[in-house]
C-alpha atoms as a PDB file:
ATOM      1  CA  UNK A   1      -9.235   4.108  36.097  1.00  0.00           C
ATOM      2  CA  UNK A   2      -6.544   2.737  33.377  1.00  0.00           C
ATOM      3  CA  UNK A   3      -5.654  -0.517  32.590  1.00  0.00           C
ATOM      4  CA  UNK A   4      -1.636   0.065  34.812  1.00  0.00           C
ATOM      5  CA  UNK A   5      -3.599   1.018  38.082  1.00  0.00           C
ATOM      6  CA  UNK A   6      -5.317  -2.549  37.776  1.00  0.00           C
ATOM      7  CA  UNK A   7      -3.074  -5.172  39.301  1.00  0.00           C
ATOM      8  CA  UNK A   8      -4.080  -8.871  38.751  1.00  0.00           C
ATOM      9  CA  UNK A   9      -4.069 -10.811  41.747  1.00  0.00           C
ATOM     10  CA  UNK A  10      -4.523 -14.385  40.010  1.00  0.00           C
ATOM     11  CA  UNK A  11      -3.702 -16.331  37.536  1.00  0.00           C
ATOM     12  CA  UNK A  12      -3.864 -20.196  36.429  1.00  0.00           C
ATOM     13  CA  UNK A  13      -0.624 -22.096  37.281  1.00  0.00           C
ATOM     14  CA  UNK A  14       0.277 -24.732  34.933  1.00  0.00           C
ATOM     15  CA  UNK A  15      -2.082 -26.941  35.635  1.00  0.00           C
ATOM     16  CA  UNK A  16      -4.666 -24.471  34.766  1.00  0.00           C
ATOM     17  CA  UNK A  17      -5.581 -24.081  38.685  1.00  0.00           C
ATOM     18  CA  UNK A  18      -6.530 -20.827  40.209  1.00  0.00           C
ATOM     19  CA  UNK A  19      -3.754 -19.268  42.547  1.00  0.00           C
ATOM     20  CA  UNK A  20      -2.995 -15.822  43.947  1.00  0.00           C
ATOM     21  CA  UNK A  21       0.358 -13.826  43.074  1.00  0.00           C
ATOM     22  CA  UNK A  22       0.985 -13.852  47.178  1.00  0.00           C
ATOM     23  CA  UNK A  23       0.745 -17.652  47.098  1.00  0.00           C
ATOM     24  CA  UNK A  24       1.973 -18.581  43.879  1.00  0.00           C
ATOM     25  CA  UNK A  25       5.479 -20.308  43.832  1.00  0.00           C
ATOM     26  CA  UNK A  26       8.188 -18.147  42.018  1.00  0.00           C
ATOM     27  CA  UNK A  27       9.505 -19.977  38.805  1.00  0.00           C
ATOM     28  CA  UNK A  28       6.568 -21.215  37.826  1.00  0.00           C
ATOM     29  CA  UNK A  29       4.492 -20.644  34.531  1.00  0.00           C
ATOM     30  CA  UNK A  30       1.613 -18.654  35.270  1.00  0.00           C
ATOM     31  CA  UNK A  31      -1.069 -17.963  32.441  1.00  0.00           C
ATOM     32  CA  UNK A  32      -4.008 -15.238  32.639  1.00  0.00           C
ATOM     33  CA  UNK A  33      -7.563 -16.448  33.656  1.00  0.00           C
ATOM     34  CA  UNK A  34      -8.863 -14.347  30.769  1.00  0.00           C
ATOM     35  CA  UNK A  35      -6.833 -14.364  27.420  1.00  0.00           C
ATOM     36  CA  UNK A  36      -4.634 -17.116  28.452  1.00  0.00           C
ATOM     37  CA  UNK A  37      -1.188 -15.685  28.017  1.00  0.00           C
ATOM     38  CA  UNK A  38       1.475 -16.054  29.944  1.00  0.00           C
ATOM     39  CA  UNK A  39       2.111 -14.032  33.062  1.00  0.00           C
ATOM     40  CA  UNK A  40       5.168 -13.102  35.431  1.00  0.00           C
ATOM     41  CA  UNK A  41       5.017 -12.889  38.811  1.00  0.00           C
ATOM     42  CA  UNK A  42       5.884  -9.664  40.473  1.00  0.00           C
ATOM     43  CA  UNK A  43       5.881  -9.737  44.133  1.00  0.00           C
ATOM     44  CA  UNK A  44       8.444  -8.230  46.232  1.00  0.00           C
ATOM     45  CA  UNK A  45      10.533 -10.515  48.878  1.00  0.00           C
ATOM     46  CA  UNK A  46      10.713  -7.219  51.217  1.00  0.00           C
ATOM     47  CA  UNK A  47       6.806  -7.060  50.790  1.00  0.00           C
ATOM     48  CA  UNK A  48       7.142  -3.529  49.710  1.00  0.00           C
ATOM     49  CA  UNK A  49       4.428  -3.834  46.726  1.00  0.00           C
ATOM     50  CA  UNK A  50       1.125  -5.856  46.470  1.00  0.00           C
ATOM     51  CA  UNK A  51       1.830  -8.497  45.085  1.00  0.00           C
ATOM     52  CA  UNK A  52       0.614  -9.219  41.399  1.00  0.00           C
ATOM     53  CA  UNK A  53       0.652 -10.733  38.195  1.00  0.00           C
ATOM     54  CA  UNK A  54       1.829  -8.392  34.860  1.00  0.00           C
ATOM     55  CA  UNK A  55       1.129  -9.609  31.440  1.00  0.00           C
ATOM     56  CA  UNK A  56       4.345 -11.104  29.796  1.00  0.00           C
ATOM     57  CA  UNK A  57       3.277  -9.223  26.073  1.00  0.00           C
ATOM     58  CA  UNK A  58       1.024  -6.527  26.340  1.00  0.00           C
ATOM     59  CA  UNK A  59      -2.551  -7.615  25.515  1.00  0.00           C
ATOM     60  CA  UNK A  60      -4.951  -5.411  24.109  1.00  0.00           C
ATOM     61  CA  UNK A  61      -7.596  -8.031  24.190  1.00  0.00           C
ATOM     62  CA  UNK A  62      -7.678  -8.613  27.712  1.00  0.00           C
ATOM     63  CA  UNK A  63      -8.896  -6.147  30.313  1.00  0.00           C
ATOM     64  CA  UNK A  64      -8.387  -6.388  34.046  1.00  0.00           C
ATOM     65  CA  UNK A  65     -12.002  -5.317  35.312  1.00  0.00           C
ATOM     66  CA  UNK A  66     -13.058  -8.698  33.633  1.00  0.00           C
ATOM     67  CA  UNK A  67     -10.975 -10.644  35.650  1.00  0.00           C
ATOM     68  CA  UNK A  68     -11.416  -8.901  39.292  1.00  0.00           C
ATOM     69  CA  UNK A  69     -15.439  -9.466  38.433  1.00  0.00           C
END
């Protein structure tokens, strides 16, 4: 499996607190549990796609499986 068929399905909000992309409040800074860069929110009003969070810069320091473990 590569690291574009692993969607992340948390992140830290600004406060650093844990939330999940299909909760998490659009506009808001979300930051990756792992490496700590910033991350958008990709989740689809129509519900269409899982919803997810995507790396703002691509990070080669930071792999997915860590995260879902």
């Amino acid at each position: 499996m590569n690291k574009k068929e692993i969607l992340f399905p948390v992140a830290l909000n600004e406060k650093r607190e844990l939330c999940f992309a299909k909760d998490a409040p659009k506009g808001e800074k979300h930051y990756c549990t792992e490496c700590k860069n910033e991350m958008v929110l990709r989740r689809s009003e129509t519900g269409k796609r899982r919803a997810h969070f995507a790396h703002k810069k691509a990070s080669e320091a930071c792999y997915p499986e860590t995260v879902l473990h």
